[in-house]
Protein backbone atom coordinates (compact mmCIF):
# COMPACT_ATOMS: atom_id res chain seq x y z
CA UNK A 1 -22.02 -3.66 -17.80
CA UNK A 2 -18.64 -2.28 -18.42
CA UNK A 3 -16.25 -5.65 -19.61
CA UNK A 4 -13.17 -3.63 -17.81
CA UNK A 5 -13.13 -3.24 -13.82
CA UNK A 6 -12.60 -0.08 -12.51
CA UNK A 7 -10.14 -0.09 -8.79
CA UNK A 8 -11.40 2.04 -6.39
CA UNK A 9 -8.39 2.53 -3.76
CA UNK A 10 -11.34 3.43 -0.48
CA UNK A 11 -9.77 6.47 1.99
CA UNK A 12 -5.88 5.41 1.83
CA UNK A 13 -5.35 8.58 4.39
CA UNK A 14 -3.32 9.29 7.22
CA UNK A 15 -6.54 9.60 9.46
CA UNK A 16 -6.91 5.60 9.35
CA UNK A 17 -3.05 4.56 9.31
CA UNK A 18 -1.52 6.32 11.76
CA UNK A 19 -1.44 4.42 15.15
CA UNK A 20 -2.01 7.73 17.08
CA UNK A 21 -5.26 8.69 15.59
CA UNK A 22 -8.59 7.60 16.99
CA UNK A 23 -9.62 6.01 13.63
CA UNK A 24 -6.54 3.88 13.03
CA UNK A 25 -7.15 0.62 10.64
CA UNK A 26 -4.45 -1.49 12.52
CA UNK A 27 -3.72 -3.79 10.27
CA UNK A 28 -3.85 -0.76 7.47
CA UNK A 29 0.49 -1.12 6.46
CA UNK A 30 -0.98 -4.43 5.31
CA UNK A 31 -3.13 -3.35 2.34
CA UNK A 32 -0.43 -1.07 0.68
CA UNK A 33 1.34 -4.32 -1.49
CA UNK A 34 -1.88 -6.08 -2.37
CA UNK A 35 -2.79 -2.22 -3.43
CA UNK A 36 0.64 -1.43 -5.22
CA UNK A 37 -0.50 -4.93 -7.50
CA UNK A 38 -3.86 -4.25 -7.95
CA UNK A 39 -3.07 -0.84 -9.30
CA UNK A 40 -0.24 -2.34 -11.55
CA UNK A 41 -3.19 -4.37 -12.96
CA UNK A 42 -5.69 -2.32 -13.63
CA UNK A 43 -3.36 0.55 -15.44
CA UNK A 44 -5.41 3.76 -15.82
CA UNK A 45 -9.04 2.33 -14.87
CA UNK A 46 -8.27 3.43 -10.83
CA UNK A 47 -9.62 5.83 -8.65
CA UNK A 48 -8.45 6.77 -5.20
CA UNK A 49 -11.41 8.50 -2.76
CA UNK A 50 -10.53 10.51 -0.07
CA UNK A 51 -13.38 11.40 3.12
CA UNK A 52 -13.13 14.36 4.11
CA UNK A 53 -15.13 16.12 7.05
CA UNK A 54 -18.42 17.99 5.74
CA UNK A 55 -18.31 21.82 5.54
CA UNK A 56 -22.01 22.61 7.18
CA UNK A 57 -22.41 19.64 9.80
CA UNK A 58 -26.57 19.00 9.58
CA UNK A 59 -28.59 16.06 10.87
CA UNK A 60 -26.68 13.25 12.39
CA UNK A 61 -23.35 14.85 11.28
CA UNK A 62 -23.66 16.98 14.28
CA UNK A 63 -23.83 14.18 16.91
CA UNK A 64 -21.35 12.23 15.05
CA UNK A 65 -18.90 15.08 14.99
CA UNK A 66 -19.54 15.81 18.92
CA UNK A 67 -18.78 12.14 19.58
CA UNK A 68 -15.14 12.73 17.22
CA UNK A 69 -14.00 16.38 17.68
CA UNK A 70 -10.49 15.12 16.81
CA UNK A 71 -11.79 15.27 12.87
CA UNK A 72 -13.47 18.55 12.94
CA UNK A 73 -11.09 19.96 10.56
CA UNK A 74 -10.92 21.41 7.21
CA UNK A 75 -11.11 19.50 4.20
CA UNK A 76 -7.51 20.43 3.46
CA UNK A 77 -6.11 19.03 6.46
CA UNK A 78 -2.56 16.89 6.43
CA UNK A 79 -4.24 14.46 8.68
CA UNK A 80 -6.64 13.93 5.56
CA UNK A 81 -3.97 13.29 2.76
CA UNK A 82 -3.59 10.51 1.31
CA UNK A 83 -0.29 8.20 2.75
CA UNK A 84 2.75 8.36 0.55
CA UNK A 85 2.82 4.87 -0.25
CA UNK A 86 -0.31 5.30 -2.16
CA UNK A 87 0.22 9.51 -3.33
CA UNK A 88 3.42 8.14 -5.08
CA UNK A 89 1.38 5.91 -7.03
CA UNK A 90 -0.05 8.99 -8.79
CA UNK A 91 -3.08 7.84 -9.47
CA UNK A 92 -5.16 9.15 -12.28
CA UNK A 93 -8.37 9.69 -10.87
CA UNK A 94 -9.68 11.32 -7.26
CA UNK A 95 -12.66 11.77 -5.73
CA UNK A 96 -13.23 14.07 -2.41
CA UNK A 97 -16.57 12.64 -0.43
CA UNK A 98 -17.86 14.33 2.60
CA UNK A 99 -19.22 10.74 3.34
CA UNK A 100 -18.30 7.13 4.07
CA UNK A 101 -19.64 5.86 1.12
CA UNK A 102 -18.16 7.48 -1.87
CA UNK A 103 -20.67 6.01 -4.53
CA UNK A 104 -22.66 8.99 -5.85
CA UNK A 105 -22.23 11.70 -8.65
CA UNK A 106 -18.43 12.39 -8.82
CA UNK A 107 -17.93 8.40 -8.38
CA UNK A 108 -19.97 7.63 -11.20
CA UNK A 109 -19.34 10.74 -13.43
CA UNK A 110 -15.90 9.07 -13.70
CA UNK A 111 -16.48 5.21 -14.27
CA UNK A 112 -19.83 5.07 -15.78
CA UNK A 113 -23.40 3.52 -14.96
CA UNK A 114 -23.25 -0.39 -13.68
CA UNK A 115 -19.85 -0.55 -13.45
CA UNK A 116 -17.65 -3.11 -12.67
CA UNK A 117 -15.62 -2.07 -9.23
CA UNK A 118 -13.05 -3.50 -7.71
CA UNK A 119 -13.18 -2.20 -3.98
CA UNK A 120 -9.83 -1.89 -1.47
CA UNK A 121 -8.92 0.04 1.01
CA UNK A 122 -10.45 1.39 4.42
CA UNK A 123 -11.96 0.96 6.72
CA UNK A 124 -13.79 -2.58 5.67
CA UNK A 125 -17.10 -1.55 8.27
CA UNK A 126 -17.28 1.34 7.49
CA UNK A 127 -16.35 3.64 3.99
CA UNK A 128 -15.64 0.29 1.85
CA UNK A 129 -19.03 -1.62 3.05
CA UNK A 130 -20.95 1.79 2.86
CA UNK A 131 -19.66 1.98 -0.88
CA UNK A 132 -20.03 -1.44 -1.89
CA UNK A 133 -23.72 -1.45 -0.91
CA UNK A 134 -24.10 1.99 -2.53
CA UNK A 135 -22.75 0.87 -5.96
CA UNK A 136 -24.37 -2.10 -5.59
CA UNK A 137 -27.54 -1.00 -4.95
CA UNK A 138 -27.12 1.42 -8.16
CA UNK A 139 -26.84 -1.63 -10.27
CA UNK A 140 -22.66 -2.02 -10.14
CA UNK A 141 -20.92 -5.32 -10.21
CA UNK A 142 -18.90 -4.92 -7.28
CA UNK A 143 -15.53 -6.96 -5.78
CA UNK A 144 -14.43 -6.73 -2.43
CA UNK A 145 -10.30 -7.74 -2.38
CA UNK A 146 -10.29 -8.93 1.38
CA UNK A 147 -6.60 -8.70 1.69
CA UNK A 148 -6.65 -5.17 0.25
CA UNK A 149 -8.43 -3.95 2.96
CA UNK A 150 -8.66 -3.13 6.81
CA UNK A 151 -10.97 -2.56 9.57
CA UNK A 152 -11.13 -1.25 12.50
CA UNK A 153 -10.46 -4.30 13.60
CA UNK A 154 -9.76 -7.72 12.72
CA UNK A 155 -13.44 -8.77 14.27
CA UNK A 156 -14.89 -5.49 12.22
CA UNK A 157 -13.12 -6.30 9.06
CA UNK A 158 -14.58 -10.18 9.15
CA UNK A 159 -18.09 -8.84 10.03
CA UNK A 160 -17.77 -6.82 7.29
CA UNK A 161 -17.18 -9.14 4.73
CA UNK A 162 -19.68 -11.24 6.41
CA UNK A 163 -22.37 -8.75 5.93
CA UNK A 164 -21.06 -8.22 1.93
CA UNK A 165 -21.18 -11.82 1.17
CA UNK A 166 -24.76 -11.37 1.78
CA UNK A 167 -25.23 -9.58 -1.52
CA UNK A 168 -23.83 -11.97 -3.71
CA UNK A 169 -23.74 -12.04 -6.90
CA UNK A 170 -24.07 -8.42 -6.74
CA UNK A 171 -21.18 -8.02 -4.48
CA UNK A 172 -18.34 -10.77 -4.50
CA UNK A 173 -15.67 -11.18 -1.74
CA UNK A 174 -12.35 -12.09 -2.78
């Protein structure tokens, strides 16, 4: 297992912190400082994923996207950029997932077999847990900053982390 943690900054987008969209993380502004100083410590070992919607919808995409037309967009879409707060930062590494979790190929092509990740970011039920278990799963040591990241809503977020602490000591909560 890899001695240095990798940061992966989970879907820091405009879709999930502005309050007008559909898939606002209300308590999102929150995670931006405990970002800003997880970033400052991990240097060059971060990565910053981005969802974006899938070109050819198939299988349960296509119910999913008839239930939230609103995101039927392309891929280069403002409303899927990343917020400035966190597209300042510059970060050195992104991956572009057409799905919630963003462990797979790209992910991995850039930190390496049973890595060690440190997850933030949103949404905590949904892109963040689907990761966590992915990497997990895969054999990755995984660490979920709590503070770092938002739900969909406070009760989301804590069932979340709920349902994370399950996997320990493959999966930590912090």
């Amino acid at each position: 297992m890899t001695a240095e943690p990798w940061l992966v900054v989970v879907d820091a987008q405009r879709v999930f912190a502005d309050p007008a969209s559909p898939w606002c993380a209300p308590r999102f502004a929150g995670t931006v400082e405990p970002i800003h100083r997880l970033v400052a410590q991990h240097g060059d070992r971060v990565v910053q994923t981005r969802w974006v919607p899938p070109h050819v919808k198939h299988g349960s995409w296509v119910p999913y996207f008839e239930q939230f037309p609103f995101a039927d967009r392309e891929p280069h879409d403002p409303l899927f950029e990343l917020v400035e707060e966190i597209e300042g930062l510059h970060l050195p590494h992104t991956v572009t997932e057409p799905t919630f979790g963003k462990w797979g190929p790209q992910l991995r092509g850039v930190v390496g077999h049973d890595a060690h990740l440190v997850l933030a970011g949103v949404a905590t039920d949904c892109c963040v847990l689907s990761t966590a278990l992915a990497a997990a799963d895969a054999g990755c040591l995984v660490e979920v900053v709590a503070d770092a990241c938002a739900g969909s809503s406070d009760e989301a977020h804590e069932r979340a982390l709920e349902a994370m602490r399950l996997y320990a000591p493959q999966i930590l909560v912090r």
